[in-house]
N, C-alpha and C. Protein backbone atom coordinates (compact mmCIF):
# COMPACT_ATOMS: atom_id res chain seq x y z
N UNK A 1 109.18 215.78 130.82
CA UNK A 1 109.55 214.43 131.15
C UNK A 1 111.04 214.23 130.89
N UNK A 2 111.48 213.29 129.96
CA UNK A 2 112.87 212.65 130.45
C UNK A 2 113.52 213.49 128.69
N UNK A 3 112.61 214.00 128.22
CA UNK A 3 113.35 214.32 126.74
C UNK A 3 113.09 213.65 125.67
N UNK A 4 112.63 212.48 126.02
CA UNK A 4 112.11 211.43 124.58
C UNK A 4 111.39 211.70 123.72
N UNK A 5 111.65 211.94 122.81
CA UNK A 5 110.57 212.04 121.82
C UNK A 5 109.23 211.51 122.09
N UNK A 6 108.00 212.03 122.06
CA UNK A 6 106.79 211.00 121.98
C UNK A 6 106.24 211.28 120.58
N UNK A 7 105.33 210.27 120.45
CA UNK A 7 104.78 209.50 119.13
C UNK A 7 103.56 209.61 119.38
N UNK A 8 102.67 209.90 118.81
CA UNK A 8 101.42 210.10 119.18
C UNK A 8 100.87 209.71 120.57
N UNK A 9 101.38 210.67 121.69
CA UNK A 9 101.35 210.90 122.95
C UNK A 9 101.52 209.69 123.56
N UNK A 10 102.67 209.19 123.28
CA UNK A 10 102.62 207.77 124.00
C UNK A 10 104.51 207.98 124.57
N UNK A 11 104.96 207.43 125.58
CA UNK A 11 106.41 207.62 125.26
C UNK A 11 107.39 206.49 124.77
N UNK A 12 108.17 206.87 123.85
CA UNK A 12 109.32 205.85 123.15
C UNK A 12 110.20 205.32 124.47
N UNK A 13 109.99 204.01 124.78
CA UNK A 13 110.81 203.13 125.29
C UNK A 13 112.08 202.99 124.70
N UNK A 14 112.94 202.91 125.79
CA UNK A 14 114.42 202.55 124.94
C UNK A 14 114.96 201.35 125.72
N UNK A 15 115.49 200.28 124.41
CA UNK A 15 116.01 198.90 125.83
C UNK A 15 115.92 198.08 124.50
N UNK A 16 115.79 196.61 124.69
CA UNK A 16 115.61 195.71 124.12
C UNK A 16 114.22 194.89 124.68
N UNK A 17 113.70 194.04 123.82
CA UNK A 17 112.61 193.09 124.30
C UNK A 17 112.95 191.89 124.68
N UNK A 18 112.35 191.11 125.05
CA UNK A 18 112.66 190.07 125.89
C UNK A 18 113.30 189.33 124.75
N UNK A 19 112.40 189.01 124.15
CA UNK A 19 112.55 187.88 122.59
C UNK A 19 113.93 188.55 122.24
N UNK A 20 114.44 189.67 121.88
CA UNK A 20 115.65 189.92 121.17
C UNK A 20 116.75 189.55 122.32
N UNK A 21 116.71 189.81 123.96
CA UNK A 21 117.77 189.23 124.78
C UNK A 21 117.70 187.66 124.32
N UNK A 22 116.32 186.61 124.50
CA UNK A 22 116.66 185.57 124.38
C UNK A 22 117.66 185.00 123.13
N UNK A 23 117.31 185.65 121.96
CA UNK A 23 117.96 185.44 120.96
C UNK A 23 119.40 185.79 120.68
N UNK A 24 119.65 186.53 121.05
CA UNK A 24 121.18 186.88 121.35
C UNK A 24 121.88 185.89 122.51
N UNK A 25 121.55 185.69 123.33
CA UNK A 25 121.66 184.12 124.62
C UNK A 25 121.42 182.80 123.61
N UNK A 26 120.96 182.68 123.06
CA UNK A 26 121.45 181.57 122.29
C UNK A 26 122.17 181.62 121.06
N UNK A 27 122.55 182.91 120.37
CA UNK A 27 123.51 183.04 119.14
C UNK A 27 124.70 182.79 120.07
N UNK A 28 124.82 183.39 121.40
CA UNK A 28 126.12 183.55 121.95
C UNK A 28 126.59 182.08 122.53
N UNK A 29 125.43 181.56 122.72
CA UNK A 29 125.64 179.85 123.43
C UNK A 29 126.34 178.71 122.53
N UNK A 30 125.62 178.87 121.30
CA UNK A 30 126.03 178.08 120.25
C UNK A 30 127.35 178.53 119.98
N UNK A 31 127.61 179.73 119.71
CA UNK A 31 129.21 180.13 119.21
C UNK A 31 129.99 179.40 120.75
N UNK A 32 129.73 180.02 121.67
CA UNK A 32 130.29 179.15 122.62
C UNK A 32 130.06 178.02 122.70
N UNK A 33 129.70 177.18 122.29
CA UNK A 33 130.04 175.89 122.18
C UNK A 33 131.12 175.53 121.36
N UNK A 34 130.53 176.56 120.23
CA UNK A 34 131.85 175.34 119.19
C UNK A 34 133.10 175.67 119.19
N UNK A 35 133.36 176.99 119.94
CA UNK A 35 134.91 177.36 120.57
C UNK A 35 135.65 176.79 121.50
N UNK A 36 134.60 176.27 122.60
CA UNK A 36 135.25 175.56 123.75
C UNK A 36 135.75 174.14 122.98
N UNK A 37 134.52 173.53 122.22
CA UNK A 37 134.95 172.03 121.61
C UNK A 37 136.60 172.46 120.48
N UNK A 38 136.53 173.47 120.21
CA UNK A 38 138.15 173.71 119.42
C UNK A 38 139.17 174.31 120.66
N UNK A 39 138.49 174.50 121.64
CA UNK A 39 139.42 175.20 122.42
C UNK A 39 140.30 173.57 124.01
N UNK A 40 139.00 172.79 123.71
CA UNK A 40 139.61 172.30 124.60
C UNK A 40 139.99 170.63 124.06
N UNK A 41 140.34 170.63 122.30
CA UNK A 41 140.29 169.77 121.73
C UNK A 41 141.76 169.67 121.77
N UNK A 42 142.27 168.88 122.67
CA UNK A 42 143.47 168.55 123.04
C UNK A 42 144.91 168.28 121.66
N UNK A 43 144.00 167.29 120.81
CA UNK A 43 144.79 166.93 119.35
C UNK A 43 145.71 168.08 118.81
N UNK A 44 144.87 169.27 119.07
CA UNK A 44 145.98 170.03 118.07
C UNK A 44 147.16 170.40 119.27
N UNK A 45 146.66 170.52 120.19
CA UNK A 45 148.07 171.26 121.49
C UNK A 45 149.03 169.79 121.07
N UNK A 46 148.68 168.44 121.41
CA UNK A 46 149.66 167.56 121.47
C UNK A 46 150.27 167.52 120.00
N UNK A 47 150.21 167.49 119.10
CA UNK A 47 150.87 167.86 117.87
C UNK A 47 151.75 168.61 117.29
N UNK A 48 151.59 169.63 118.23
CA UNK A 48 152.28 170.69 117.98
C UNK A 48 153.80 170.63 118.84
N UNK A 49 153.16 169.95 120.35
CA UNK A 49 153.93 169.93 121.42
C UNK A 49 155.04 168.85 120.99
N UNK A 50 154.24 167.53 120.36
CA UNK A 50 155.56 166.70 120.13
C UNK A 50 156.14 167.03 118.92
N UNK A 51 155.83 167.78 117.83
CA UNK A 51 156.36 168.20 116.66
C UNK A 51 157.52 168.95 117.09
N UNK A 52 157.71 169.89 118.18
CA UNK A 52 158.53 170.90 119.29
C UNK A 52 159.77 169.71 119.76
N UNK A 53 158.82 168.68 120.15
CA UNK A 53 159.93 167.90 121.22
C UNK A 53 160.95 167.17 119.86
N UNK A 54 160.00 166.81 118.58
CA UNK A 54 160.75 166.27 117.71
C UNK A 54 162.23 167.02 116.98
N UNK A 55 161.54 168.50 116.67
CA UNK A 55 162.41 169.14 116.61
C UNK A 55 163.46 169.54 117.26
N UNK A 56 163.55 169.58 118.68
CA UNK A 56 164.68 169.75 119.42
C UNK A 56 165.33 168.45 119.58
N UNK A 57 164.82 167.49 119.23
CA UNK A 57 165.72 165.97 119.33
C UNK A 57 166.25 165.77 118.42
N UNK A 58 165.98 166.60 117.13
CA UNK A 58 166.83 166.29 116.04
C UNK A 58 167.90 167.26 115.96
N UNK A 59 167.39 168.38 116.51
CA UNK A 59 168.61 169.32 116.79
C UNK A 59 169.96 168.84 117.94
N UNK A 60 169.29 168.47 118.63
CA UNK A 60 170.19 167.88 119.47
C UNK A 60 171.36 166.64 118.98
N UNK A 61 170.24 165.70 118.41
CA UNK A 61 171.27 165.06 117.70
C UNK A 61 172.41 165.68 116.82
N UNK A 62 172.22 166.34 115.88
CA UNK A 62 172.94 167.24 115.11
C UNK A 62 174.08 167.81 116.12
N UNK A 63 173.54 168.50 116.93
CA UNK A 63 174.72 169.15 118.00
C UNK A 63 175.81 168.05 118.62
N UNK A 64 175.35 166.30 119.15
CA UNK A 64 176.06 166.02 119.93
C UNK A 64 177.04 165.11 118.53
N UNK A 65 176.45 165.15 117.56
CA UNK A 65 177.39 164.87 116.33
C UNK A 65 178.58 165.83 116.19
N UNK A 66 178.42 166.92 116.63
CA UNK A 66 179.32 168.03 115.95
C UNK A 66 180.30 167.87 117.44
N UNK A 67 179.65 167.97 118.40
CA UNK A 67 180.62 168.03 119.71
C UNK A 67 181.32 166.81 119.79
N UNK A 68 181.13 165.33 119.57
CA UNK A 68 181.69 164.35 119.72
C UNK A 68 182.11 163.69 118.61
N UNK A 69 182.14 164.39 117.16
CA UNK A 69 183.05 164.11 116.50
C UNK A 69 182.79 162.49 115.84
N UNK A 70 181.45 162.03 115.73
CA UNK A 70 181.24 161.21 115.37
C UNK A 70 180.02 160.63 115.07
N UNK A 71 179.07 160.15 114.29
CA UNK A 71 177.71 160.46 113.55
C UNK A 71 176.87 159.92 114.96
N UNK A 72 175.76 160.72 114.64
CA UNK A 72 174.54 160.16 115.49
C UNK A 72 173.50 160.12 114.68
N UNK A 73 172.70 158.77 114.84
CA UNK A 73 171.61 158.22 113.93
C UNK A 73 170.18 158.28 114.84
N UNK A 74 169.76 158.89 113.41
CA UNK A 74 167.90 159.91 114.11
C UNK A 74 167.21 158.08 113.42
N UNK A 75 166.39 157.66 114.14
CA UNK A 75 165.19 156.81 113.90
C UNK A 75 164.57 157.54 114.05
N UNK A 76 163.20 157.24 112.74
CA UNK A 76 161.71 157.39 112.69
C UNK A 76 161.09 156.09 112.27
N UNK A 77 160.41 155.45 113.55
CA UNK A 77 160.02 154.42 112.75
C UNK A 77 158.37 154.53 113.07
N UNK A 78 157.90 155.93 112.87
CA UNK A 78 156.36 155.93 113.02
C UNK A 78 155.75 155.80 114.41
N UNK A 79 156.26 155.32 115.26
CA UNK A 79 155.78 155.06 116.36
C UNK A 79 156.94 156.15 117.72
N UNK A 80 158.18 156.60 117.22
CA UNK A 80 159.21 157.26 117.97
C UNK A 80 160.44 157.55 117.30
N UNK A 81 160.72 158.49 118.19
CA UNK A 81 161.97 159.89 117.58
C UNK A 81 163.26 158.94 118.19
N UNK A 82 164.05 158.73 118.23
CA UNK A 82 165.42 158.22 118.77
C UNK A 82 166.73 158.64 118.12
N UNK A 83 167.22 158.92 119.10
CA UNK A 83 168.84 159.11 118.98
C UNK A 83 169.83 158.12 118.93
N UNK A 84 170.69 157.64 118.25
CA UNK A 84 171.58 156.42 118.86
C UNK A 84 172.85 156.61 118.04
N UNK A 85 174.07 156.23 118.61
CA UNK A 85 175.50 156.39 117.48
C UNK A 85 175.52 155.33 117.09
N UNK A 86 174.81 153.96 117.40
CA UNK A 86 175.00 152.54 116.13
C UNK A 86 173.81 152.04 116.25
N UNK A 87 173.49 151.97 115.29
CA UNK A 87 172.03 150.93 115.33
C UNK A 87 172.61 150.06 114.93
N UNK A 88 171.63 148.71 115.16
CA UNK A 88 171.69 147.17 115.03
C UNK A 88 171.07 147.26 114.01
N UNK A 89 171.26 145.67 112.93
CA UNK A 89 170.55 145.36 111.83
C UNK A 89 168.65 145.31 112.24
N UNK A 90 168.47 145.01 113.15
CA UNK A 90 167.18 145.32 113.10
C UNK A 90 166.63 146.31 113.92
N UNK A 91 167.21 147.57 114.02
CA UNK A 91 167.05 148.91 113.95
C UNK A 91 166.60 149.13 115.30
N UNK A 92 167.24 148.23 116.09
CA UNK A 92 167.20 148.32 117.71
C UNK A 92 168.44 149.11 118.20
N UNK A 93 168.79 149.69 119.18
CA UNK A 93 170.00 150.30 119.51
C UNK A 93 170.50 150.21 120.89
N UNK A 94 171.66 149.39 121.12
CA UNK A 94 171.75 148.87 121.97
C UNK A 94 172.10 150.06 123.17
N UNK A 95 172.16 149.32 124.34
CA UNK A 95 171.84 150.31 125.90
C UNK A 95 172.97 151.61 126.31
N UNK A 96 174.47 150.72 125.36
CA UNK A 96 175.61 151.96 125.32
C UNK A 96 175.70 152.31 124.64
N UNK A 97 174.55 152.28 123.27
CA UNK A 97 175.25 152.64 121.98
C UNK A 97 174.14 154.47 122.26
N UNK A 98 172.97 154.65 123.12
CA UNK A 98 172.03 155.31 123.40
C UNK A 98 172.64 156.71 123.61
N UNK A 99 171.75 157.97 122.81
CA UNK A 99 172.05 158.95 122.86
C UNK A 99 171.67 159.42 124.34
N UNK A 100 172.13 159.54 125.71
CA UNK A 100 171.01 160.35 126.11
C UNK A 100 170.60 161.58 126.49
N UNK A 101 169.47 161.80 126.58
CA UNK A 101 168.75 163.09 126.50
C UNK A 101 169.67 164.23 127.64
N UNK A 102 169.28 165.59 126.82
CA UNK A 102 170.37 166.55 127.57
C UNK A 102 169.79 166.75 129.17
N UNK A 103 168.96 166.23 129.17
CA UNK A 103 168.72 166.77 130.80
C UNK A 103 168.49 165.52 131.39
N UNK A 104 168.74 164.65 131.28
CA UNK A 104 169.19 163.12 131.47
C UNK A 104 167.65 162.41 131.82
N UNK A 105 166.40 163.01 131.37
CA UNK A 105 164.86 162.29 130.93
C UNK A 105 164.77 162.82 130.10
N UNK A 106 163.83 161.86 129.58
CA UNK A 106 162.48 162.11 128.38
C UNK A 106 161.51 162.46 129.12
N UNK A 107 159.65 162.30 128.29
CA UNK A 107 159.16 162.64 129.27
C UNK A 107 158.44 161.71 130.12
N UNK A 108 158.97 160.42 129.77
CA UNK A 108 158.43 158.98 130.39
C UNK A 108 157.02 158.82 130.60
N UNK A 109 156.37 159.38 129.53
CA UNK A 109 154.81 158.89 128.98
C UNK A 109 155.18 157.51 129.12
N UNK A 110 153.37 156.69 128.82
CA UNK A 110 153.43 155.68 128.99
C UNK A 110 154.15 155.27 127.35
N UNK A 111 153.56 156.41 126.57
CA UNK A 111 154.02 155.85 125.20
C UNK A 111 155.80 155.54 124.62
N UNK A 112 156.07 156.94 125.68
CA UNK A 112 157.38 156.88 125.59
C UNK A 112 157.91 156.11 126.24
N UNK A 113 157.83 155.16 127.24
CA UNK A 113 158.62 154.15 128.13
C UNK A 113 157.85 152.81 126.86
N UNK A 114 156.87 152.82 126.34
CA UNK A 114 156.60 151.58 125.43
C UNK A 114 157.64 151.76 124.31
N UNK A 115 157.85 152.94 123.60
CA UNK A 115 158.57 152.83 122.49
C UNK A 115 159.84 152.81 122.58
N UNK A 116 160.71 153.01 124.00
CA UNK A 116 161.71 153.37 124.16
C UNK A 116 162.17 152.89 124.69
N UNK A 117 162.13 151.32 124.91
CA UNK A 117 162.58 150.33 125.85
C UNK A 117 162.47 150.75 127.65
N UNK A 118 161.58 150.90 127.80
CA UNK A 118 161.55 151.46 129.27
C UNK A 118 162.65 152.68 129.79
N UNK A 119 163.09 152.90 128.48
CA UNK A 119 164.42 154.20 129.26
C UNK A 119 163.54 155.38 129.04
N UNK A 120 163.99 155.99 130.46
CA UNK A 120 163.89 157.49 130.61
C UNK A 120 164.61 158.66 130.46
N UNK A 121 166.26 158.15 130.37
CA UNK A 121 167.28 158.35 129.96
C UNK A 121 167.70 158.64 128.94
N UNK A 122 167.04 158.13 127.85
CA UNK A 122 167.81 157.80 126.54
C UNK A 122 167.12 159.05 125.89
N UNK A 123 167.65 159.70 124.80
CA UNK A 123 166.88 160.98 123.55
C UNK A 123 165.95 160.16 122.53
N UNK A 124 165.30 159.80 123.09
CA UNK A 124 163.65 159.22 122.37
C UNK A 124 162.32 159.52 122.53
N UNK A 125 161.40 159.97 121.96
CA UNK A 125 159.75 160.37 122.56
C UNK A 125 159.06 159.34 121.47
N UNK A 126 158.34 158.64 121.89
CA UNK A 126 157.24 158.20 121.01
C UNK A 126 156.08 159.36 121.50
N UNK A 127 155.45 158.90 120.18
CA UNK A 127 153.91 159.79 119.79
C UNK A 127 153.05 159.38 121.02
N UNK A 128 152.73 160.68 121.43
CA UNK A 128 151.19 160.82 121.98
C UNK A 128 150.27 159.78 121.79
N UNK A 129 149.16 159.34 122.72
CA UNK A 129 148.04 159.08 121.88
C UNK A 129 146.91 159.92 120.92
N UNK A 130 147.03 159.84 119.79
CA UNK A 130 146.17 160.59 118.52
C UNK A 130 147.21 160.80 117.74
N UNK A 131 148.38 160.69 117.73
CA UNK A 131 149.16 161.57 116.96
C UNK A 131 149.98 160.85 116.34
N UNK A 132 150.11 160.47 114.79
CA UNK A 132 151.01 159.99 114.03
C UNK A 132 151.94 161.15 113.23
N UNK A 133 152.96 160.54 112.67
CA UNK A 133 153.43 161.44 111.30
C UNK A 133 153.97 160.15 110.44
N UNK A 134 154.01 161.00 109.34
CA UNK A 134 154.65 160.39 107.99
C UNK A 134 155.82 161.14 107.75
N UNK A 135 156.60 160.79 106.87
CA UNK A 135 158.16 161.40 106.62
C UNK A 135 158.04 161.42 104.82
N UNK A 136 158.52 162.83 104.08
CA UNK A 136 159.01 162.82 102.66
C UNK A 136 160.17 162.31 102.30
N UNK A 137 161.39 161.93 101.98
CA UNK A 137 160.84 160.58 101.50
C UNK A 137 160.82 159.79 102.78
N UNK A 138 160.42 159.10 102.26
CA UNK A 138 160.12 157.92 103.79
C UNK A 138 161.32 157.06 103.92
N UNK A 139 161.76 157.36 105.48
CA UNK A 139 162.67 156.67 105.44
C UNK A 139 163.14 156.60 107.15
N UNK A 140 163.56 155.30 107.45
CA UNK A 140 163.71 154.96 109.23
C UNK A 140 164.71 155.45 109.58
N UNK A 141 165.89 155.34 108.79
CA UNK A 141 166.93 156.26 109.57
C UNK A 141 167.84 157.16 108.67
N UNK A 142 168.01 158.64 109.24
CA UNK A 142 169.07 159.26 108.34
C UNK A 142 170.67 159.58 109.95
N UNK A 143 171.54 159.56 109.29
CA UNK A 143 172.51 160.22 110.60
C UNK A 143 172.72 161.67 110.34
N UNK A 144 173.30 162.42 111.39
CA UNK A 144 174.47 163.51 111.07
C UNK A 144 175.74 162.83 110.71
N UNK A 145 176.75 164.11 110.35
CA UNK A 145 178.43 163.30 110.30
C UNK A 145 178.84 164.06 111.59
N UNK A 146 179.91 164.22 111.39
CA UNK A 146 181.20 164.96 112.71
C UNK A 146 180.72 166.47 111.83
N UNK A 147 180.25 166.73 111.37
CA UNK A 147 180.34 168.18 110.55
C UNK A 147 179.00 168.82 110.44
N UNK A 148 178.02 167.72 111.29
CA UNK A 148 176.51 167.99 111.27
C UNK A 148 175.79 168.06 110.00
N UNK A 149 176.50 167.44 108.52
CA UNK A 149 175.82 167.35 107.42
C UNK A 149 174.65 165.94 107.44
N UNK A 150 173.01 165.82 107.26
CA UNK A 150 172.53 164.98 107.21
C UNK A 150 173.40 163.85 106.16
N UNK A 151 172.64 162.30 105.83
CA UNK A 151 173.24 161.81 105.64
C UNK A 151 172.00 160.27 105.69
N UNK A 152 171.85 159.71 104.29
CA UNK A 152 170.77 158.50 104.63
C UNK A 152 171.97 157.43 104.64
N UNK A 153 171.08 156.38 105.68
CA UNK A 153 171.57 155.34 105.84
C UNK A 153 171.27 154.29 104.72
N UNK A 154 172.62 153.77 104.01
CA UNK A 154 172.73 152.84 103.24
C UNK A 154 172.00 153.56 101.75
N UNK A 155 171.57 154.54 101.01
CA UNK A 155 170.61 154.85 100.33
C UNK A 155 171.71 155.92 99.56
N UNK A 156 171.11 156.85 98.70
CA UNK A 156 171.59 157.79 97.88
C UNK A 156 172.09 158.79 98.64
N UNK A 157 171.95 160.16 98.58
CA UNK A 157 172.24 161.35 98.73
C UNK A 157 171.00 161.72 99.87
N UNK A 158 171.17 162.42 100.63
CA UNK A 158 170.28 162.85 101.69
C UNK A 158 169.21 163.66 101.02
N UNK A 159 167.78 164.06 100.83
CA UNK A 159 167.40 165.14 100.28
C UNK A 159 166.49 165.66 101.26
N UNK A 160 166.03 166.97 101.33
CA UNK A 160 165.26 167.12 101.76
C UNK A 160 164.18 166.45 102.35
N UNK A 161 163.98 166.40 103.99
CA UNK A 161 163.04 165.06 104.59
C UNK A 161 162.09 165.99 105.03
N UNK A 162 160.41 166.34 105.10
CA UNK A 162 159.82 166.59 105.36
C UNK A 162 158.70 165.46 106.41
N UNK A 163 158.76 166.00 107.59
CA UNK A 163 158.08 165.09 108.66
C UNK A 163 156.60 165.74 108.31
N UNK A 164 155.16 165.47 108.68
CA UNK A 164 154.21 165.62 109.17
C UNK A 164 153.59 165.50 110.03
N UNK A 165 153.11 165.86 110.73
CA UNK A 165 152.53 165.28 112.31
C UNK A 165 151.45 165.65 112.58
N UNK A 166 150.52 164.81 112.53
CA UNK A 166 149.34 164.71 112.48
C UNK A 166 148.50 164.27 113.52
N UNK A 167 147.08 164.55 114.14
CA UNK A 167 146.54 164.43 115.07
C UNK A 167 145.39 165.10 114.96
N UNK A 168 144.15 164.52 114.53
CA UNK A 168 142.77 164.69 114.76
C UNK A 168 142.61 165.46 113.10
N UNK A 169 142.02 166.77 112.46
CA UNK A 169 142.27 167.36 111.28
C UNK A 169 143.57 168.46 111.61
N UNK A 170 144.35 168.66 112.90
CA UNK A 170 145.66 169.28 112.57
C UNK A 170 147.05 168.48 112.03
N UNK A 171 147.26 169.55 111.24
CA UNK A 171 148.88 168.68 111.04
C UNK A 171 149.81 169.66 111.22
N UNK A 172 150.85 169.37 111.59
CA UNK A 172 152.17 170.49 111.95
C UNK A 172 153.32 169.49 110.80
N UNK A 173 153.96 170.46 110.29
CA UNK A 173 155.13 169.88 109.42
C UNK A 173 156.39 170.29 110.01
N UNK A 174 157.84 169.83 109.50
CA UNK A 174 159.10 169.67 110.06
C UNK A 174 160.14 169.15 108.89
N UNK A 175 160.71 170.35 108.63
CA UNK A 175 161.50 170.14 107.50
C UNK A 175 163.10 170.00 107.85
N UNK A 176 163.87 168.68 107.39
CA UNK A 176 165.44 168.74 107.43
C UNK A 176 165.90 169.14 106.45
N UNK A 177 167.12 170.40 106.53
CA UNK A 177 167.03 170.83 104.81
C UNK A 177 168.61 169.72 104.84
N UNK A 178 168.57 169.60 103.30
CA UNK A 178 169.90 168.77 102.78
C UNK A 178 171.16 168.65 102.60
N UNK A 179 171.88 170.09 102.61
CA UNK A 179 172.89 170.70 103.11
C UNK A 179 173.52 170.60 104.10
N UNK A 180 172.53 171.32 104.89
CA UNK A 180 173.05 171.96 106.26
C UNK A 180 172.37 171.48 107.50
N UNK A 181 171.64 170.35 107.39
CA UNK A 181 170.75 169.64 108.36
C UNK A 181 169.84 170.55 109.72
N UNK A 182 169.93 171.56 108.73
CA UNK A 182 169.40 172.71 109.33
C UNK A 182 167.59 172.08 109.59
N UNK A 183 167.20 172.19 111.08
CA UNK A 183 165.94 172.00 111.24
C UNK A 183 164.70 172.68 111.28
N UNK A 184 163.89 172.78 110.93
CA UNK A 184 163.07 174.22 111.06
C UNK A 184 161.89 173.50 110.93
């Protein structure tokens, strides 16, 4: 015959049984489920994505401080990232005073045209929907100088600002170091 061993004249089947395919079809179903629900759970991509956009807006700021020789002021007021060289006493920034963005948009979400006075123009993103952050120490605005050293408004010594950004159980962090307004 085929070579199989037999067992008291019977021949050894080789394969699986039905019951062990079914059971493996549903170990594999369930794991696939709870990968797709992490895989297509949007919260953590947008978190990450505006934590990215935050970081290059603060870099940017920093840069157009150093090229133009004159401070540019980062707002965080929880709701959006903004650029501006004068803020107003109530932490509005008027239409010429506006950093704007290097490729002359944002990305004109609805969130971002709400937080950003309808400009598309200007270096501002408000948050996603799901997605907040908090700031170490907490605080609405720090500037660069002409020399790109951070710098708090009206307050002590700049220290180390740690952002968080948060959205669903992910959080992405964003550190300004104190020195060198180095962003990372």
């Amino acid at each position: 015959m085929s070579g199989i061993p037999r067992r008291h004249g019977k021949h050894l089947r080789q394969g699986f049984t039905l019951v062990e395919l079914i059971v493996v079809m549903v170990i594999v179903g369930i794991l696939g489920a709870a990968a797709a629900a992490r895989y297509f759970d949007r919260a953590v991509y947008d978190a990450a994505a505006f934590t990215e956009q935050v970081r290059s807006l603060i870099r940017y700021g920093q840069k157009v401080a150093v090229a133009q020789n004159r401070p540019v002021f980062v707002r965080l007021d929880g709701n959006s990232v903004a650029l501006c060289f004068v803020y107003l006493a109530d932490g509005s920034c008027a239409a010429d005073q506006r950093v704007m963005s290097p490729s002359a948009n944002n990305t004109a979400s609805t969130n971002t045209l709400a937080r950003c006075a309808g400009s598309t123009s200007w270096a501002c993103e408000g948050n996603p929907p799901g997605v907040s952050y908090t700031s170490n120490p907490a605080t609405a605005f720090f500037s660069y100088d002409a020399l790109g050293r951070p710098a708090n408004v009206g307050a002590a010594a700049f220290t180390r600002m740690t952002m968080t950004v948060k959205s669903g159980a992910s959080s992405v962090a964003l550190v300004v170091e104190a020195d060198t307004g180095h962003v990372h």
